[in-house]
N, C-alpha and C. Protein backbone atom coordinates (compact mmCIF):
# COMPACT_ATOMS: atom_id res chain seq x y z
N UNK A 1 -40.78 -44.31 14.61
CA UNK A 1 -40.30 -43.81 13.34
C UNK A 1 -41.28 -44.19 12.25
N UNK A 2 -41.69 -43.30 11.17
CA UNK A 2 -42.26 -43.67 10.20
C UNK A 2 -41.76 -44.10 9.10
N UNK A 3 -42.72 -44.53 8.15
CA UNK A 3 -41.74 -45.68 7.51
C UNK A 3 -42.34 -45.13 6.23
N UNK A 4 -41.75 -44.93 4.78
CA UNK A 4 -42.49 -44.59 3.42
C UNK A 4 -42.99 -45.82 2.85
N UNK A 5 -44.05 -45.32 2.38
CA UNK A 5 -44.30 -46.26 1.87
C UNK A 5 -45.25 -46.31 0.64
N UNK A 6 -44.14 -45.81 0.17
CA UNK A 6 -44.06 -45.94 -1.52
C UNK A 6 -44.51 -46.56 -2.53
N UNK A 7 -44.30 -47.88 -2.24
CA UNK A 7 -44.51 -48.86 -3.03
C UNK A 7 -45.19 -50.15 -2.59
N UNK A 8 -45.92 -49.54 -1.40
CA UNK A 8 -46.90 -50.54 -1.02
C UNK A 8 -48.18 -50.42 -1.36
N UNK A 9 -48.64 -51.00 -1.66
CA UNK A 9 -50.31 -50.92 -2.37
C UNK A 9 -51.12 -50.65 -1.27
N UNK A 10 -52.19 -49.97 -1.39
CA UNK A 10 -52.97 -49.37 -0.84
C UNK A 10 -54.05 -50.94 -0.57
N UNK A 11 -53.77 -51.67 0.70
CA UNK A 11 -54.79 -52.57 0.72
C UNK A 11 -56.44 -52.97 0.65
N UNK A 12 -56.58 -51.93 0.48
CA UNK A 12 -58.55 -51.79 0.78
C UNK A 12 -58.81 -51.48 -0.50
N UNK A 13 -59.34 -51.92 -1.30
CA UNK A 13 -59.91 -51.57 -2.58
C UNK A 13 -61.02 -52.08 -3.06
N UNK A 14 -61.84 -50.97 -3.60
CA UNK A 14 -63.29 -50.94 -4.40
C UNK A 14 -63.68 -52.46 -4.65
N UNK A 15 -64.52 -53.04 -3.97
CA UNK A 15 -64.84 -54.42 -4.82
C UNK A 15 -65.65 -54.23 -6.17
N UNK A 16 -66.10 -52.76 -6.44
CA UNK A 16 -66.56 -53.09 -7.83
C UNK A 16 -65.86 -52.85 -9.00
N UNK A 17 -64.55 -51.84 -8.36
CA UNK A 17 -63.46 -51.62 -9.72
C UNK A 17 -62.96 -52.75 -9.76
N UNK A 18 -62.63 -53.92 -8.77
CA UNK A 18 -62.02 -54.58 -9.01
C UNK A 18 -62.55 -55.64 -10.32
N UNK A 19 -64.04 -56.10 -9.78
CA UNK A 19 -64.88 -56.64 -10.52
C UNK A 19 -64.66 -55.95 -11.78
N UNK A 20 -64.92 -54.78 -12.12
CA UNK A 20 -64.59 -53.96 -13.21
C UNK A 20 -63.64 -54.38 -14.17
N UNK A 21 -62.58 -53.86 -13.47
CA UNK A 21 -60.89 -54.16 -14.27
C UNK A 21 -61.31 -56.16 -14.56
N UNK A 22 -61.71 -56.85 -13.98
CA UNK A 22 -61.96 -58.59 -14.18
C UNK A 22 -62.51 -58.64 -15.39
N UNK A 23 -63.37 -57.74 -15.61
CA UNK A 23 -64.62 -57.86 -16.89
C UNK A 23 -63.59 -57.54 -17.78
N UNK A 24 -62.98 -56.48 -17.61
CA UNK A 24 -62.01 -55.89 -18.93
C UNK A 24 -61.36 -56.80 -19.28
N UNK A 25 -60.14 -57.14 -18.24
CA UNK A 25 -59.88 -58.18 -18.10
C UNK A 25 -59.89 -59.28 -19.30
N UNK A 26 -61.28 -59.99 -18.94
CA UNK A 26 -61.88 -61.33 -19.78
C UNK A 26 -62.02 -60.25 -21.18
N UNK A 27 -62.74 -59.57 -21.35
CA UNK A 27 -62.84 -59.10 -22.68
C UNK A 27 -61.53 -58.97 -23.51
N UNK A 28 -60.33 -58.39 -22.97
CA UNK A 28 -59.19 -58.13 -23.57
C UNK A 28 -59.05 -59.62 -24.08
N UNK A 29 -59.21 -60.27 -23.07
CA UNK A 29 -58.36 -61.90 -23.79
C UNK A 29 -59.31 -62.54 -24.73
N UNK A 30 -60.49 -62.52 -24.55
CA UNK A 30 -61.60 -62.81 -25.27
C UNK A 30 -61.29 -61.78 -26.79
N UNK A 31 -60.97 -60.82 -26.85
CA UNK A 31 -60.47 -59.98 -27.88
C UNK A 31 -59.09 -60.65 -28.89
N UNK A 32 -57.37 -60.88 -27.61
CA UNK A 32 -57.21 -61.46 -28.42
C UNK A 32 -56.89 -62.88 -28.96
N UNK A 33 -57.83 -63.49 -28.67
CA UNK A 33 -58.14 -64.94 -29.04
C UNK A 33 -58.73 -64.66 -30.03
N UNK A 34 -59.79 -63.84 -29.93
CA UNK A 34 -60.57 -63.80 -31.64
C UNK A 34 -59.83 -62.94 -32.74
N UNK A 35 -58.60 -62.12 -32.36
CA UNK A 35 -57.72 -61.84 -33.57
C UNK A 35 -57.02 -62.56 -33.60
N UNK A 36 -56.15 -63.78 -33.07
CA UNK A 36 -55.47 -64.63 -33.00
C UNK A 36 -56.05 -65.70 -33.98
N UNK A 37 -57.26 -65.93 -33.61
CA UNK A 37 -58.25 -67.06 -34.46
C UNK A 37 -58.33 -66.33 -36.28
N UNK A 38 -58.56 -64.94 -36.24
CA UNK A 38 -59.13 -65.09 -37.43
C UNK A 38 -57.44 -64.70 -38.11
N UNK A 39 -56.36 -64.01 -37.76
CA UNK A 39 -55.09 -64.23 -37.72
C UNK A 39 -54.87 -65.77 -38.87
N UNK A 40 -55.36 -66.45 -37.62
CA UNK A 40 -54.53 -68.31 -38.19
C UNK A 40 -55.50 -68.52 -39.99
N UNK A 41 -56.68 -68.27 -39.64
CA UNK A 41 -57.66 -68.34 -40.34
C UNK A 41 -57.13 -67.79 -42.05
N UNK A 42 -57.26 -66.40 -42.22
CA UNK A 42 -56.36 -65.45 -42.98
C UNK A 42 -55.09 -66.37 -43.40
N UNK A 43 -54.25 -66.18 -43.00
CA UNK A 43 -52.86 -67.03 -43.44
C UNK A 43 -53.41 -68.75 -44.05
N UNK A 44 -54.51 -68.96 -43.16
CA UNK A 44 -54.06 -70.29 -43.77
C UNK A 44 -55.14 -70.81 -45.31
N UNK A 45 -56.15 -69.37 -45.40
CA UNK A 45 -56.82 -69.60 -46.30
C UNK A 45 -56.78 -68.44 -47.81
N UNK A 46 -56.70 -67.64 -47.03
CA UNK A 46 -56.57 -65.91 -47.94
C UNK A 46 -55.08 -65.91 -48.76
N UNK A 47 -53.85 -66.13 -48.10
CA UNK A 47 -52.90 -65.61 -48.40
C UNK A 47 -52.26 -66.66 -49.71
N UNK A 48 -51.95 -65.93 -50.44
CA UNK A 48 -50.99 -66.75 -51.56
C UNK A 48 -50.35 -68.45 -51.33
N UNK A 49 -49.86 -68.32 -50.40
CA UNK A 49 -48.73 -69.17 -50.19
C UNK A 49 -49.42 -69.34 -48.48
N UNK A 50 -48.76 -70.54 -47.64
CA UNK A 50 -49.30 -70.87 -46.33
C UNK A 50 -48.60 -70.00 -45.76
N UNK A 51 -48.62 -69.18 -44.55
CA UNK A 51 -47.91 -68.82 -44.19
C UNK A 51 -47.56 -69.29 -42.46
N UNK A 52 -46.60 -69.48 -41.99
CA UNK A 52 -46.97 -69.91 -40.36
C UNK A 52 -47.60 -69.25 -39.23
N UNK A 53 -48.36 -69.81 -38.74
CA UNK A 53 -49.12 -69.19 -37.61
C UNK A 53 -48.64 -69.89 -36.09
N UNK A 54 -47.11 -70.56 -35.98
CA UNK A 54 -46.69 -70.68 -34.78
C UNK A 54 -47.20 -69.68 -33.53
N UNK A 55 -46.83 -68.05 -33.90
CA UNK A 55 -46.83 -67.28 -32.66
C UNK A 55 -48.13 -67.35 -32.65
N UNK A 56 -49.05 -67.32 -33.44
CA UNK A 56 -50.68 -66.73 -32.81
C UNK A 56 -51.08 -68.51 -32.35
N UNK A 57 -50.67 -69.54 -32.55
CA UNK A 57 -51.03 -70.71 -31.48
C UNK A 57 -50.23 -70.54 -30.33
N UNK A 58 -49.05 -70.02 -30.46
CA UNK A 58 -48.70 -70.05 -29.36
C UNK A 58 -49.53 -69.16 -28.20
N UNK A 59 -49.71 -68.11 -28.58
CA UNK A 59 -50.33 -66.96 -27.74
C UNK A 59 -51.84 -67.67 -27.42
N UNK A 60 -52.51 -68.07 -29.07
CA UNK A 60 -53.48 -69.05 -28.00
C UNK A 60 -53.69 -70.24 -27.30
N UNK A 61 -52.93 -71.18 -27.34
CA UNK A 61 -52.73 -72.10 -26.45
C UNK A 61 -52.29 -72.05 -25.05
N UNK A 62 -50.87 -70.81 -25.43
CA UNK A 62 -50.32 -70.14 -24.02
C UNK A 62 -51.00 -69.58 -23.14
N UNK A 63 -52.38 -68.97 -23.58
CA UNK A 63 -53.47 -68.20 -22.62
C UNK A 63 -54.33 -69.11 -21.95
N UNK A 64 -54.55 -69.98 -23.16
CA UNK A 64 -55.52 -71.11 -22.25
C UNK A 64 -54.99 -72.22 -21.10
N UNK A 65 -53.76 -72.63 -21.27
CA UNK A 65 -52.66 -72.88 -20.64
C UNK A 65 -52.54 -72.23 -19.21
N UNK A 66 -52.29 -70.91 -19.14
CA UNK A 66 -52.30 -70.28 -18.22
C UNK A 66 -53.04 -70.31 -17.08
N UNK A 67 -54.41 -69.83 -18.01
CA UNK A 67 -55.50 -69.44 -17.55
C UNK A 67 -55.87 -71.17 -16.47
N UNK A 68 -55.91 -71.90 -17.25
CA UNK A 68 -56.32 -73.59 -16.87
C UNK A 68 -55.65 -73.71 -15.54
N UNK A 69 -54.20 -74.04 -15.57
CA UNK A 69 -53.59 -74.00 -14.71
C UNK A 69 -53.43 -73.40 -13.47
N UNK A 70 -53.75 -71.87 -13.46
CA UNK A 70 -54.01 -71.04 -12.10
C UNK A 70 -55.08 -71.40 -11.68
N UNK A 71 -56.88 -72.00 -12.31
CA UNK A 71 -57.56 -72.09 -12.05
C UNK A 71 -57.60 -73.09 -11.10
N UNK A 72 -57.20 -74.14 -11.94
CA UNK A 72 -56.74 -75.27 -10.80
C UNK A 72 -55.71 -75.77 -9.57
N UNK A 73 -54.94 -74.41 -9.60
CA UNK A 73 -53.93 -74.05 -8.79
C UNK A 73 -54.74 -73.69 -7.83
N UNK A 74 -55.56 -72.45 -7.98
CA UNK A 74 -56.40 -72.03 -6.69
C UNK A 74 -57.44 -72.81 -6.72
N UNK A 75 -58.07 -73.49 -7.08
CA UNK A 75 -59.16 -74.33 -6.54
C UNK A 75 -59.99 -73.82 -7.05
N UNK A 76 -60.45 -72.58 -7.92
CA UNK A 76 -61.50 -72.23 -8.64
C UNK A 76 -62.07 -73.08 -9.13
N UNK A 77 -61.32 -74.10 -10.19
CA UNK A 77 -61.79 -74.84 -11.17
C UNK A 77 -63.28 -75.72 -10.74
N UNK A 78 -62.84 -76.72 -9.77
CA UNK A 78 -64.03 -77.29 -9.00
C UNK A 78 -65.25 -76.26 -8.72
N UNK A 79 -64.65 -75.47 -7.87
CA UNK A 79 -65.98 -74.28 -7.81
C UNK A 79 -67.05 -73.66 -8.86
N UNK A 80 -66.25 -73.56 -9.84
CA UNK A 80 -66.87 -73.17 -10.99
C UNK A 80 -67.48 -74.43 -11.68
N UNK A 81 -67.13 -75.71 -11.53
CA UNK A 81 -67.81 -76.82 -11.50
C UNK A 81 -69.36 -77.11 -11.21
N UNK A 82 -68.77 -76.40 -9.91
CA UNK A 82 -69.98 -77.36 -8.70
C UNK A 82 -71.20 -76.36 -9.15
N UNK A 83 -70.98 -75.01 -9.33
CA UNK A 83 -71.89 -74.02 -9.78
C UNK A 83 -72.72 -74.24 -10.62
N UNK A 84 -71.93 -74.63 -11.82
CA UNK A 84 -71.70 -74.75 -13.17
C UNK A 84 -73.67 -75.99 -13.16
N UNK A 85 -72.70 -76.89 -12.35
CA UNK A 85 -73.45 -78.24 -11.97
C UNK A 85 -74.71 -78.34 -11.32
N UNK A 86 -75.27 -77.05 -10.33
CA UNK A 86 -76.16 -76.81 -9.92
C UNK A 86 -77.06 -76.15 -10.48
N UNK A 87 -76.95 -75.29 -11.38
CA UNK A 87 -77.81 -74.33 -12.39
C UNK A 87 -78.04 -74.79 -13.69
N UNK A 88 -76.99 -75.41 -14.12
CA UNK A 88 -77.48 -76.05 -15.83
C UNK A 88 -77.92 -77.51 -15.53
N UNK A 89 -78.84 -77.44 -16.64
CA UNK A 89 -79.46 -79.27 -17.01
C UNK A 89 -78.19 -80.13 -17.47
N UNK A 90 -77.01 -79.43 -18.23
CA UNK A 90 -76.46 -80.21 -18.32
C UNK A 90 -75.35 -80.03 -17.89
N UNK A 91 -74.46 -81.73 -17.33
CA UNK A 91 -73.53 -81.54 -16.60
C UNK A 91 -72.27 -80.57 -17.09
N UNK A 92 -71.08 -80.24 -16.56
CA UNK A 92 -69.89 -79.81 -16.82
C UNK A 92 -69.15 -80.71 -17.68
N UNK A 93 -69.08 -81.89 -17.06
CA UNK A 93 -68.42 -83.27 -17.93
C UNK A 93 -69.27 -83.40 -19.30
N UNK A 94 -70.47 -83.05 -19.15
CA UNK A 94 -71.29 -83.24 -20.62
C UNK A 94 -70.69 -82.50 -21.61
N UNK A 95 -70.80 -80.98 -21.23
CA UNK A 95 -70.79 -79.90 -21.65
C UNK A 95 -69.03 -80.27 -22.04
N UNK A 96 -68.41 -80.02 -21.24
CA UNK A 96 -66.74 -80.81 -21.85
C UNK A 96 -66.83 -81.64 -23.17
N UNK A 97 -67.26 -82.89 -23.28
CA UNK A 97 -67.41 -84.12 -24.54
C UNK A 97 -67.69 -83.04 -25.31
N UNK A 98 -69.36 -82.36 -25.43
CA UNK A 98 -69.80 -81.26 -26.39
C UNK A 98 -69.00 -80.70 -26.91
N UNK A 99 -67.93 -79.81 -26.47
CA UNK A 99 -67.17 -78.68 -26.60
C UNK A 99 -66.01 -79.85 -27.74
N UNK A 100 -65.62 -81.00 -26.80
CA UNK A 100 -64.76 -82.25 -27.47
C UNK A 100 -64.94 -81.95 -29.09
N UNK A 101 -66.63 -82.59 -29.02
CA UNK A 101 -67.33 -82.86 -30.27
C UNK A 101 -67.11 -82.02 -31.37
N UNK A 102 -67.63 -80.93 -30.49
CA UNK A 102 -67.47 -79.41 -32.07
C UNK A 102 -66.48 -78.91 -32.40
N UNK A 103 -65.22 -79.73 -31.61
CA UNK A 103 -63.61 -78.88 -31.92
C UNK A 103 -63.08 -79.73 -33.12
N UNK A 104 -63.95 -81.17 -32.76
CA UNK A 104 -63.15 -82.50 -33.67
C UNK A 104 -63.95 -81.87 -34.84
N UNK A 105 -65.02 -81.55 -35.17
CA UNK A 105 -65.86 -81.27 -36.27
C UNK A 105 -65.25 -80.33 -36.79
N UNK A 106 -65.52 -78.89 -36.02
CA UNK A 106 -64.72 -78.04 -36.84
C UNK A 106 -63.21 -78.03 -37.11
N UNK A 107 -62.53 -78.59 -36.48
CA UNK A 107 -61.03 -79.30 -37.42
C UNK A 107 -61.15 -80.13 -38.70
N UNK A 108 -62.03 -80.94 -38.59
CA UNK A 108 -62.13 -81.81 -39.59
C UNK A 108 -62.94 -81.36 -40.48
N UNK A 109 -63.62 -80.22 -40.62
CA UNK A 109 -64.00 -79.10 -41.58
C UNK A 109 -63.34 -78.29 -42.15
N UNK A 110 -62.59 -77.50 -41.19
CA UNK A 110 -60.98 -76.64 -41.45
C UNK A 110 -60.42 -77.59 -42.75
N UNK A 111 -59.72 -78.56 -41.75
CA UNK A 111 -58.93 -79.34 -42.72
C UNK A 111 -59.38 -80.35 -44.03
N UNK A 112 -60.56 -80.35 -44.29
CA UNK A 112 -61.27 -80.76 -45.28
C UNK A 112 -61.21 -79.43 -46.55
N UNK A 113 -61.85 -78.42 -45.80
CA UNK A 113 -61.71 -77.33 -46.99
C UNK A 113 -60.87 -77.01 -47.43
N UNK A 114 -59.67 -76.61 -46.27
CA UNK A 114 -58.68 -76.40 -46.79
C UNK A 114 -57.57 -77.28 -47.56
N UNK A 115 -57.83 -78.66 -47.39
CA UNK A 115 -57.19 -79.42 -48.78
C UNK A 115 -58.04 -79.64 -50.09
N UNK A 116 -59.33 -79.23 -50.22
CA UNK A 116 -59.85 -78.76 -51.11
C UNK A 116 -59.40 -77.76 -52.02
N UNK A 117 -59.45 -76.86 -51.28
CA UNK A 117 -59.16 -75.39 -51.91
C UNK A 117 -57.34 -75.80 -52.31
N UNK A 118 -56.59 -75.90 -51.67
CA UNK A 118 -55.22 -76.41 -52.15
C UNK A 118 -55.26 -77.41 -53.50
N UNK A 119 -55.21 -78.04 -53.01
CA UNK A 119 -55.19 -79.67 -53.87
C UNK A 119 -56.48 -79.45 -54.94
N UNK A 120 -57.54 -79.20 -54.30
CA UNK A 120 -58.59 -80.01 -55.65
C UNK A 120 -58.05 -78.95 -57.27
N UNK A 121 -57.14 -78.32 -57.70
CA UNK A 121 -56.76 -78.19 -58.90
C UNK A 121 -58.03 -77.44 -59.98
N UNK A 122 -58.91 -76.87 -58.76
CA UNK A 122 -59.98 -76.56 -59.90
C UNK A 122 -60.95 -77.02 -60.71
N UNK A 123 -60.79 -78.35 -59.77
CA UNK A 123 -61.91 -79.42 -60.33
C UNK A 123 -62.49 -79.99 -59.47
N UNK A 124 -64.48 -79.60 -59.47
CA UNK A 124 -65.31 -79.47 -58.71
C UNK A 124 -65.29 -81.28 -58.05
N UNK A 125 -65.00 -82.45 -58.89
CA UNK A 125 -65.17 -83.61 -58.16
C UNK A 125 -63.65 -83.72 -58.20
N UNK A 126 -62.69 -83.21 -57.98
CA UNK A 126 -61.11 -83.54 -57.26
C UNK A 126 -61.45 -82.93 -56.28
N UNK A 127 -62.39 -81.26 -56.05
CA UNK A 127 -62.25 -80.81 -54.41
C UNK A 127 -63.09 -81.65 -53.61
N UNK A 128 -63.89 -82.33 -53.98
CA UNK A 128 -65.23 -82.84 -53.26
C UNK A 128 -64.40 -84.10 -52.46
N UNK A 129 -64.16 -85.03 -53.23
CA UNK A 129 -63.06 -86.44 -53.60
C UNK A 129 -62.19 -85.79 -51.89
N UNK A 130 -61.14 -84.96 -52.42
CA UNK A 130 -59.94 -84.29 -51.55
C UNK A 130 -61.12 -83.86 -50.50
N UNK A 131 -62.16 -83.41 -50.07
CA UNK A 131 -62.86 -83.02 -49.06
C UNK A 131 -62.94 -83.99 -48.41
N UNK A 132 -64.22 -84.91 -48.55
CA UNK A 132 -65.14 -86.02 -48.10
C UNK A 132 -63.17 -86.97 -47.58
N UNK A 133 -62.31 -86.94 -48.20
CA UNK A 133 -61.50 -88.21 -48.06
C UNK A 133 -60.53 -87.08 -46.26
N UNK A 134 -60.69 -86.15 -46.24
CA UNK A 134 -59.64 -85.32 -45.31
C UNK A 134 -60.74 -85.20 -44.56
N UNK A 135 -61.81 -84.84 -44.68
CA UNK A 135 -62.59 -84.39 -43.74
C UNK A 135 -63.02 -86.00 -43.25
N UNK A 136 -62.97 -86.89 -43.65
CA UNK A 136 -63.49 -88.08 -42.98
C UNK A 136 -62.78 -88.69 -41.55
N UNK A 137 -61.77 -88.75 -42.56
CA UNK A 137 -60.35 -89.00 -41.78
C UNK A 137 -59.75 -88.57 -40.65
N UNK A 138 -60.14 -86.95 -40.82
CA UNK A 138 -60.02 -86.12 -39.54
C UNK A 138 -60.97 -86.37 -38.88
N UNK A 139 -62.31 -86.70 -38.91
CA UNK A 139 -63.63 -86.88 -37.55
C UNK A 139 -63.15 -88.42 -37.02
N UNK A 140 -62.69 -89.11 -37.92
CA UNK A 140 -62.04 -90.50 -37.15
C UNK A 140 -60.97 -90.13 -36.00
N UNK A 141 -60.00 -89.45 -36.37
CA UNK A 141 -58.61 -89.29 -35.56
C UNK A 141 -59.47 -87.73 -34.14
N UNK A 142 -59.70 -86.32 -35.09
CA UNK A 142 -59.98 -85.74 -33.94
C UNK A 142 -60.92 -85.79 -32.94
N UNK A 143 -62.25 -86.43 -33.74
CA UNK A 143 -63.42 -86.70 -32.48
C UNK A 143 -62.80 -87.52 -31.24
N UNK A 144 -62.53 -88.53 -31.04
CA UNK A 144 -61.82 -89.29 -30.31
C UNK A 144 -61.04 -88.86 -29.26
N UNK A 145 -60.34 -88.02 -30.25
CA UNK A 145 -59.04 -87.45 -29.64
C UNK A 145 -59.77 -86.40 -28.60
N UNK A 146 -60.13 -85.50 -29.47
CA UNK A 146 -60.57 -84.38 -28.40
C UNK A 146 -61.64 -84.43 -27.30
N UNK A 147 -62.85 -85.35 -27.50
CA UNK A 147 -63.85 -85.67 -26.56
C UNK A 147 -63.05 -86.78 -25.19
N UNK A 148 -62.39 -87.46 -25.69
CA UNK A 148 -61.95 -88.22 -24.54
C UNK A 148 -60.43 -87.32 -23.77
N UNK A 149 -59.72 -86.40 -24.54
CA UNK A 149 -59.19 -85.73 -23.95
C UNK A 149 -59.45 -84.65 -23.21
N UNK A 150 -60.34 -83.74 -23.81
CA UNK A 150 -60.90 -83.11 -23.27
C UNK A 150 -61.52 -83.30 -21.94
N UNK A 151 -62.32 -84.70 -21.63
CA UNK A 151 -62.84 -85.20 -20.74
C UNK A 151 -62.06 -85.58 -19.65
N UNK A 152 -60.73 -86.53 -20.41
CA UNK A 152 -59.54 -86.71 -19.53
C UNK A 152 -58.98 -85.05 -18.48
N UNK A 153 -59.18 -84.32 -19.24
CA UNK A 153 -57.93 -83.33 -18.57
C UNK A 153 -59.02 -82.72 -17.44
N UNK A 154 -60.50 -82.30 -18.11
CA UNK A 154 -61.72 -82.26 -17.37
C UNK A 154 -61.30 -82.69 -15.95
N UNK A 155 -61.67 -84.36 -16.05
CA UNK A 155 -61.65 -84.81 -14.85
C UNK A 155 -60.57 -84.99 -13.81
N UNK A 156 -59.51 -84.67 -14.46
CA UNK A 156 -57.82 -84.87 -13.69
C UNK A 156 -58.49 -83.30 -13.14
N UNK A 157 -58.57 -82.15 -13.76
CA UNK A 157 -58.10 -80.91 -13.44
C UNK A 157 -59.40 -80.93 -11.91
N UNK A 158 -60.55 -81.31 -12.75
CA UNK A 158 -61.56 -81.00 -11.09
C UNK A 158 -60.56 -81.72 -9.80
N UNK A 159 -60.01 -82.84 -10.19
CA UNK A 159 -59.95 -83.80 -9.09
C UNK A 159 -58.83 -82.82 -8.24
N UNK A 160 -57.80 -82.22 -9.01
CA UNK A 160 -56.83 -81.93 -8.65
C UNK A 160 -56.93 -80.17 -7.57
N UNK A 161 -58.19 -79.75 -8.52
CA UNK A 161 -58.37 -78.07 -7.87
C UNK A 161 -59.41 -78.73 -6.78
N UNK A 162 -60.23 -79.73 -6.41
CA UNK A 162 -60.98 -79.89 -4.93
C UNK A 162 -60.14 -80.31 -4.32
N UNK A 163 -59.28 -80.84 -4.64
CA UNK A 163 -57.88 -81.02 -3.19
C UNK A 163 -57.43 -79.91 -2.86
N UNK A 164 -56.92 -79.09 -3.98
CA UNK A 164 -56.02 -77.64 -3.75
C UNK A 164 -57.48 -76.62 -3.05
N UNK A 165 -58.33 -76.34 -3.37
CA UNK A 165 -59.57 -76.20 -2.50
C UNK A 165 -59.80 -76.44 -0.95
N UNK A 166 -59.64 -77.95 -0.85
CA UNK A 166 -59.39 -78.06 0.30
C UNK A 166 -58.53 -77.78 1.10
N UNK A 167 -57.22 -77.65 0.71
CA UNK A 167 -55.97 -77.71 1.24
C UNK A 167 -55.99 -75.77 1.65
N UNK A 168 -57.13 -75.05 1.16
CA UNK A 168 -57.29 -73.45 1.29
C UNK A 168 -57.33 -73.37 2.80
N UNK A 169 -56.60 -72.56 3.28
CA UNK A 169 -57.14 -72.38 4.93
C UNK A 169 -57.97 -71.10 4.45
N UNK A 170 -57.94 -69.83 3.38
CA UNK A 170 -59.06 -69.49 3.87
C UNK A 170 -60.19 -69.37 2.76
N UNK A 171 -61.12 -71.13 2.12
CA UNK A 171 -61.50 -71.31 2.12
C UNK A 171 -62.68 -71.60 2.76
N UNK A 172 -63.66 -71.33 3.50
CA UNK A 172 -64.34 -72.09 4.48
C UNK A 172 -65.45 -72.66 3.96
C-alpha cells in the first residue's frame, strides 16, 4: 500500500540553496540587530523624553541568547573555536577580552554622553564635569565586568560544546 506523503519533506536537498537560505539567514539577523541597535539609540538620545527600549533588548539579547546556546548545544561552538584558533594570530579567548574591552568602553561612552546631554543644563563645564564623572565610573564597573565575563562564559561555553561534540555519534 502506498502511503501520502504530504507533509514529509523532501530529504535530499541542494547543498548550495541551503548554504544560500544560511547567508540570508545571518543577514536578516545581522539586519535586525542593527535596527534594534539604532532603535535603542534614537529613543534614548533623539526623542523628547526617554522612552523604553525593553522590547528591542529583549529581541537583542533574545537572539544572541539563542543563537549562543544552540551553538553550544550542537558542539559548533568549539569547532568554530578550534578554526577560529588555527587561522588567526590571535587567539579566540583574546579576541573575547577585546570584544569585553570595546563593549565596557562603548557603554561607558553611551552613558557618559548621555548624562551629559540630560543633566549638563547647557553648560559646557556641567556637561564635561557630568561626562568625565559617568564615563569614569562606568570603565571602572563595565570593563571588568564585561572582559572577565565575557571570558567567563567564553570558556564555560567551549568547555561545554567539546563535550556535547564529543558525545556526537555522527561527529567523526
Amino acid at each position: 500500500m502506498m502511503s501520502l506523503n504530504w507533509f514529509k519533506k523532501n530529504s535530499v536537498e541542494d547543498e548550495r540553496i541551503v548554504n544560500l537560505k544560511n547567508k540570508l539567514y545571518k543577514e536578516v539577523y545581522t539586519l535586525i540587530m542593527v535596527i534594534c541597535s539604532i532603535s535603542v539609540i534614537i529613543k534614548s538620545f533623539v526623542l523628547p523624553r526617554t522612552e523604553p527600549v525593553w522590547l528591542e533588548m529583549l529581541i537583542i539579547l533574545g537572539g544572541s541568547l539563542y543563537f549562543g546556546i544552540r551553538s553550544v548545544a550542537l558542539g559548533i561552538y568549539s569547532d568554530e573555536v578550534e578554526v577560529h584558533d588555527q587561522r588567526s594570530k590571535i587567539s579566540f579567548s583574546m579576541r573575547t577580552a577585546i570584544w569585553g574591552l570595546v563593549i565596557g568602553v562603548a557603554l561607558a561612552l553611551f552613558f557618559g554622553i548621555r548624562s551629559a546631554v540630560l543633566f549638563g543644563n547647557d553648560n559646557s563645564a556641567t556637561e564635561l564635569k557630568y561626562f568625565f564623572s559617568v564615563f569614569l565610573v562606568s570603565l571602572i564597573i563595565y570593563i571588568p565586568l564585561f572582559v572577565g565575563g565575557n571570558w567567563l562564559i567564553h570558556y564555560g561555553a567551549n568547555k561545554v560544546s567539546q563535550k556535547m561534540s564529543q558525545n556526537d555519534p555522527f561527529d567523526s
